[in-house]
N, C-alpha and C. Protein backbone atom coordinates (compact mmCIF):
# COMPACT_ATOMS: atom_id res chain seq x y z
N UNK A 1 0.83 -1.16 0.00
CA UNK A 1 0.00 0.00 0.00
C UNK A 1 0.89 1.23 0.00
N UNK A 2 0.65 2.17 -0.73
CA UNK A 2 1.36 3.26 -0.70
C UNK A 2 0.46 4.59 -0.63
N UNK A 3 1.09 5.40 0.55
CA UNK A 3 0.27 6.68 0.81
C UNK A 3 1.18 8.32 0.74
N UNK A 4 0.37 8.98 0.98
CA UNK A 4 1.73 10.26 1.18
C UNK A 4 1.19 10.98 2.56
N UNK A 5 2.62 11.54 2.87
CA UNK A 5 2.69 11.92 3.91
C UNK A 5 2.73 14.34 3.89
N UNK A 6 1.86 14.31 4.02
CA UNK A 6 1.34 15.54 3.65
C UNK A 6 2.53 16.54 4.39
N UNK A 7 2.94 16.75 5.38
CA UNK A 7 3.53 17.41 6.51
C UNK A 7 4.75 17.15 5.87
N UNK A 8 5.24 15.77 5.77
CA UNK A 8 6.58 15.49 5.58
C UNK A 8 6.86 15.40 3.74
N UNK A 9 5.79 15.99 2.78
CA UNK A 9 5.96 15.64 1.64
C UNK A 9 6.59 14.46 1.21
N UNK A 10 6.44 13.35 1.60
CA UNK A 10 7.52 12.25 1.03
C UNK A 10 6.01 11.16 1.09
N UNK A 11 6.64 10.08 -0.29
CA UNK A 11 5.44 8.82 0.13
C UNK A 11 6.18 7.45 1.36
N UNK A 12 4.84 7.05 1.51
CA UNK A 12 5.08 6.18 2.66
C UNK A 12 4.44 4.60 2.24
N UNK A 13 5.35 3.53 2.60
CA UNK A 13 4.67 2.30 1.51
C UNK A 13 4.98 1.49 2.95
N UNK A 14 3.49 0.36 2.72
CA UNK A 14 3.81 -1.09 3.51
C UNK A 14 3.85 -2.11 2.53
N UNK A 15 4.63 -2.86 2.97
CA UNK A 15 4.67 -4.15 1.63
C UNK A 15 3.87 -5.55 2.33
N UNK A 16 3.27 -5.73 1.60
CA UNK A 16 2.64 -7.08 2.29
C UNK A 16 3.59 -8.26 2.16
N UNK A 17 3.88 -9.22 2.29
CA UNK A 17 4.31 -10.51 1.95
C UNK A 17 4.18 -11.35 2.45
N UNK A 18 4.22 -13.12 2.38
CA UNK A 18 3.60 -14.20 3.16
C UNK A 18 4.87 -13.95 4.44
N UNK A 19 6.00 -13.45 4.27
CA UNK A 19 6.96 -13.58 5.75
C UNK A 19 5.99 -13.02 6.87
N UNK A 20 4.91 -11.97 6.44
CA UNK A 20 5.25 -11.02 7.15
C UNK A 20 5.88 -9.79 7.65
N UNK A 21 5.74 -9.19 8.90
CA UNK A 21 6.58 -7.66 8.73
C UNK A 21 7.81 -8.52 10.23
N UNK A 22 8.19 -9.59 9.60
CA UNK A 22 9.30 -10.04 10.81
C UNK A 22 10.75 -9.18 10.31
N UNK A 23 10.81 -8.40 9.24
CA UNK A 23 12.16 -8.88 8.63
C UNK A 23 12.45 -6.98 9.49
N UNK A 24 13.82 -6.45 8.91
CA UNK A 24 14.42 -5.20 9.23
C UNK A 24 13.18 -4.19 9.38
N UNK A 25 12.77 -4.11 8.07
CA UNK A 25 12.12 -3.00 7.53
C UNK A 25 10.47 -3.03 8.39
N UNK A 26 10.25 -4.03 8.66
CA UNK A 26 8.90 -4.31 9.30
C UNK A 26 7.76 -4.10 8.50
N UNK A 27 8.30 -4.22 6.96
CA UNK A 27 7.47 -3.72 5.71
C UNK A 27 6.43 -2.89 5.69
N UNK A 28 7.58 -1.69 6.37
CA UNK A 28 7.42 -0.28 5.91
C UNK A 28 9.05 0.43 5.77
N UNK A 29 8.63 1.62 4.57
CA UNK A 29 9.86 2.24 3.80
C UNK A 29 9.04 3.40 3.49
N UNK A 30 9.69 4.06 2.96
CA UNK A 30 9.64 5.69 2.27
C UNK A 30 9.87 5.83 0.66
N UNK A 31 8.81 6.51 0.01
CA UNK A 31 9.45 6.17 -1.59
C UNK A 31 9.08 7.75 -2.17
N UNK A 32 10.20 8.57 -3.29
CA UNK A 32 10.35 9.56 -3.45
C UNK A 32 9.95 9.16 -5.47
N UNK A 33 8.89 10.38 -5.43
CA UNK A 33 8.82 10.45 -7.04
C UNK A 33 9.76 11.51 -7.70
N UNK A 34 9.99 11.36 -8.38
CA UNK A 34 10.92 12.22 -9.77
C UNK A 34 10.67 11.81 -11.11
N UNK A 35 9.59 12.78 -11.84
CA UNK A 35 8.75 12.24 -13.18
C UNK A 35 8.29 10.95 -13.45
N UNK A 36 8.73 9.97 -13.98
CA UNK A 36 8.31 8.86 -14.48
C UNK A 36 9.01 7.62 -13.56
N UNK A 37 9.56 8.27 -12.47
CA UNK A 37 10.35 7.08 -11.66
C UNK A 37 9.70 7.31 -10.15
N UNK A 38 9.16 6.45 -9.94
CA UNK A 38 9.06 6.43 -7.99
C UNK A 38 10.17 5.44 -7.49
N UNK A 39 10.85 5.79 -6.65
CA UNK A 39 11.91 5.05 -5.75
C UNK A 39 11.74 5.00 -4.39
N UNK A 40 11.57 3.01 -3.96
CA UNK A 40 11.45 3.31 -2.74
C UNK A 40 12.66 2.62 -2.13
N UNK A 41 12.66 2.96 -0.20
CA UNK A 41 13.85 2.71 0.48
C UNK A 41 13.23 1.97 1.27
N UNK A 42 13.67 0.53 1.89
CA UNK A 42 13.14 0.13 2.80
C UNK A 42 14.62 -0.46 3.54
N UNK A 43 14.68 -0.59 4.74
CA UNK A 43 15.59 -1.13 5.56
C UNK A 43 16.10 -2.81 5.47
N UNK A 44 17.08 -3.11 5.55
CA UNK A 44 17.40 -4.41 5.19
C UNK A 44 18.46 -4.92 6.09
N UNK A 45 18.22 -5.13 7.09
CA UNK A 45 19.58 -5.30 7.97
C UNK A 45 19.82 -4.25 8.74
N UNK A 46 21.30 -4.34 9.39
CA UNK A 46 21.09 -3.47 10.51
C UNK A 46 22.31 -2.11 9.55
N UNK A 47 22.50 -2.56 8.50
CA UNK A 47 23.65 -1.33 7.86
C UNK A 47 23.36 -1.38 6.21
N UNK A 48 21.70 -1.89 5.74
CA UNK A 48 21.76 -2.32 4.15
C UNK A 48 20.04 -1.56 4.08
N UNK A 49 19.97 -1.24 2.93
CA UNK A 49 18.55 -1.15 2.70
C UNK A 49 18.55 -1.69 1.36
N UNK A 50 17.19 -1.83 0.60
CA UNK A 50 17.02 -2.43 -0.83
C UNK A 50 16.35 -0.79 -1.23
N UNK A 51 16.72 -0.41 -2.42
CA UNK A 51 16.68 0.57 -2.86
C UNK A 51 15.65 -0.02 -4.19
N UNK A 52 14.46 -0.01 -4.71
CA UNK A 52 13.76 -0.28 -5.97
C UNK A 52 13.47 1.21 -6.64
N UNK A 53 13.40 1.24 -7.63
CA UNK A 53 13.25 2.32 -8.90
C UNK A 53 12.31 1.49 -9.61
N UNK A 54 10.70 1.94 -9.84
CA UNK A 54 10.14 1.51 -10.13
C UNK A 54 9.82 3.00 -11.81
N UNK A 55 10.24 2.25 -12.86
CA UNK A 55 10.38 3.20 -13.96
C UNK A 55 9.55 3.27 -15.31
N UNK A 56 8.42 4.13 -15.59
CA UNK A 56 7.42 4.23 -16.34
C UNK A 56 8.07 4.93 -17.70
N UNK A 57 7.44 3.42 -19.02
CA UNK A 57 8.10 3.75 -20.14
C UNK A 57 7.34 4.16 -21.16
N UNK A 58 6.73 5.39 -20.85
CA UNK A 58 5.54 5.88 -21.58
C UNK A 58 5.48 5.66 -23.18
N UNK A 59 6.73 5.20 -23.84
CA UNK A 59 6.87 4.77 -25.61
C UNK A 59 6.59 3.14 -25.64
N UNK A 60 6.62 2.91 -24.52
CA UNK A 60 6.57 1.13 -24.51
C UNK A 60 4.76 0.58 -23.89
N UNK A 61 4.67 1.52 -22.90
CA UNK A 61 3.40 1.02 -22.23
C UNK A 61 3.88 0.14 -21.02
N UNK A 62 4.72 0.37 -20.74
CA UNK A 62 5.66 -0.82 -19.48
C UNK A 62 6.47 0.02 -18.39
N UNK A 63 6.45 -0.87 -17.60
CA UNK A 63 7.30 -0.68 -16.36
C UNK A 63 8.62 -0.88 -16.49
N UNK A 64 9.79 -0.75 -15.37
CA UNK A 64 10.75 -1.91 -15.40
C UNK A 64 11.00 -1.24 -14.04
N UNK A 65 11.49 -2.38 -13.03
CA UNK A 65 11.75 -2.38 -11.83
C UNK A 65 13.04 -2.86 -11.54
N UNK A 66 13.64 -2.09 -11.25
CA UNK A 66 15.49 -2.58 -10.86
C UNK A 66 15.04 -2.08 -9.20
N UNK A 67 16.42 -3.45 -8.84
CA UNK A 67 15.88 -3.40 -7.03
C UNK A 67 17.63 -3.62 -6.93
N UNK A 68 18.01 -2.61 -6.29
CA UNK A 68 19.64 -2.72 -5.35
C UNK A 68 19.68 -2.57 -4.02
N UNK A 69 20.98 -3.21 -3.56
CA UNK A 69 21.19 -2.97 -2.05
C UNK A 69 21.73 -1.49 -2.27
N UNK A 70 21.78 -1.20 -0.81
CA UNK A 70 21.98 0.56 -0.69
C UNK A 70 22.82 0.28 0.84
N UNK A 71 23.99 0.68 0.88
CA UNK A 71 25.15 0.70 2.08
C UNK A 71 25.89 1.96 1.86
N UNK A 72 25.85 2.50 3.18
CA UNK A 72 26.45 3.67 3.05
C UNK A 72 26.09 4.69 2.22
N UNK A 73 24.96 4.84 2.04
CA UNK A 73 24.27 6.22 1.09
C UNK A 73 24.69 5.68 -0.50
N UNK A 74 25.29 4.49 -0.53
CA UNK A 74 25.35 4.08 -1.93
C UNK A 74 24.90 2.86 -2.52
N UNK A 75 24.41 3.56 -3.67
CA UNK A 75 23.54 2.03 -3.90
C UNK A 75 24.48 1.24 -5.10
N UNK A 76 24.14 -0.09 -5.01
CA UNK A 76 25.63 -1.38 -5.79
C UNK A 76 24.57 -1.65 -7.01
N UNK A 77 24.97 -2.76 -7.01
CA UNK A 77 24.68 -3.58 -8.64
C UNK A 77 23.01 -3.80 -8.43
N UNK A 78 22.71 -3.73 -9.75
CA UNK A 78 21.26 -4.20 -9.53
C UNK A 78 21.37 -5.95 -9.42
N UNK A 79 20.32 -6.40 -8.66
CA UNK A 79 20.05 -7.75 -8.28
C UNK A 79 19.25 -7.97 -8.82
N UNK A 80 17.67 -7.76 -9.58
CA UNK A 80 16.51 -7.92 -10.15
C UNK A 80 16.23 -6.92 -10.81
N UNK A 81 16.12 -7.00 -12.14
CA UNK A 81 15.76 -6.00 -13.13
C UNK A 81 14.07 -6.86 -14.03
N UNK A 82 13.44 -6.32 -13.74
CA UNK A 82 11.65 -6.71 -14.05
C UNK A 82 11.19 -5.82 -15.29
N UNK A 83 10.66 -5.99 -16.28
CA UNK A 83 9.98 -5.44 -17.11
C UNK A 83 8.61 -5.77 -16.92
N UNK A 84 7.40 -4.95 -17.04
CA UNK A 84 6.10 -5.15 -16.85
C UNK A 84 5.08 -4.90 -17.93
N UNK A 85 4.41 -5.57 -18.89
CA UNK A 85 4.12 -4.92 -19.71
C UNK A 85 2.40 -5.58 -19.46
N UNK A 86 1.44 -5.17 -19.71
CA UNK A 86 0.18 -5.62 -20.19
C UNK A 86 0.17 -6.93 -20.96
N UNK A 87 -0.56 -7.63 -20.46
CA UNK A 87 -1.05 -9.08 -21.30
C UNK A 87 -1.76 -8.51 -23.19
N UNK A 88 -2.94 -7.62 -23.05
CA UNK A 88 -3.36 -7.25 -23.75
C UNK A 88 -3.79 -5.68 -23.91
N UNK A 89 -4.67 -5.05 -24.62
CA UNK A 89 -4.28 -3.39 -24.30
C UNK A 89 -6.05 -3.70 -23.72
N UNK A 90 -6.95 -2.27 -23.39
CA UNK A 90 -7.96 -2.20 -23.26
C UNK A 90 -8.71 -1.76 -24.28
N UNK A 91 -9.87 -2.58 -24.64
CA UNK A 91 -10.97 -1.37 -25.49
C UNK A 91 -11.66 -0.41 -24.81
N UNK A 92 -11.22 -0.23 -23.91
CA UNK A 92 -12.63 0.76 -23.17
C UNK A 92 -11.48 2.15 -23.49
């Protein structure tokens, strides 16, 4: 679920998953838009977060989602790079 946080201008996301909220992050993070990209931060350990860039390809009709670790204010190699596209388009 993702909401915004009015006071603090920034968005605010819970992630559901079958673990649960056992892990670092307690699946909740913070995610910042900049045009066609929302990026969120969630905690991963006690010195790592996973950094996702979730990136809208308005010539394609698709997504693509690259997800990195983030240490030390820097984020490394991507680990999962996702493309998302529609099964079919809509008639409506």
């Amino acid at each position: 679920f993702i909401g915004y946080n009015h006071y603090r201008k920034q968005y605010v996301f819970h992630g559901m998953s079958i673990e649960g909220d056992e892990d670092a992050s307690e699946g909740f993070g913070y995610g910042y838009r900049n045009g066609n990209e929302f990026k969120t931060v969630a905690k991963f350990g006690v010195d790592t977060n996973i950094v996702q860039h979730f990136i809208w390809r308005p010539a394609t009709n698709s997504w693509n989602i690259e997800s990195r670790p983030e240490s030390n204010g820097k984020e490394g190699e991507i680990f999962l790079d996702m493309k998302l596209t529609a099964t079919k388009t809509s008639s409506n």
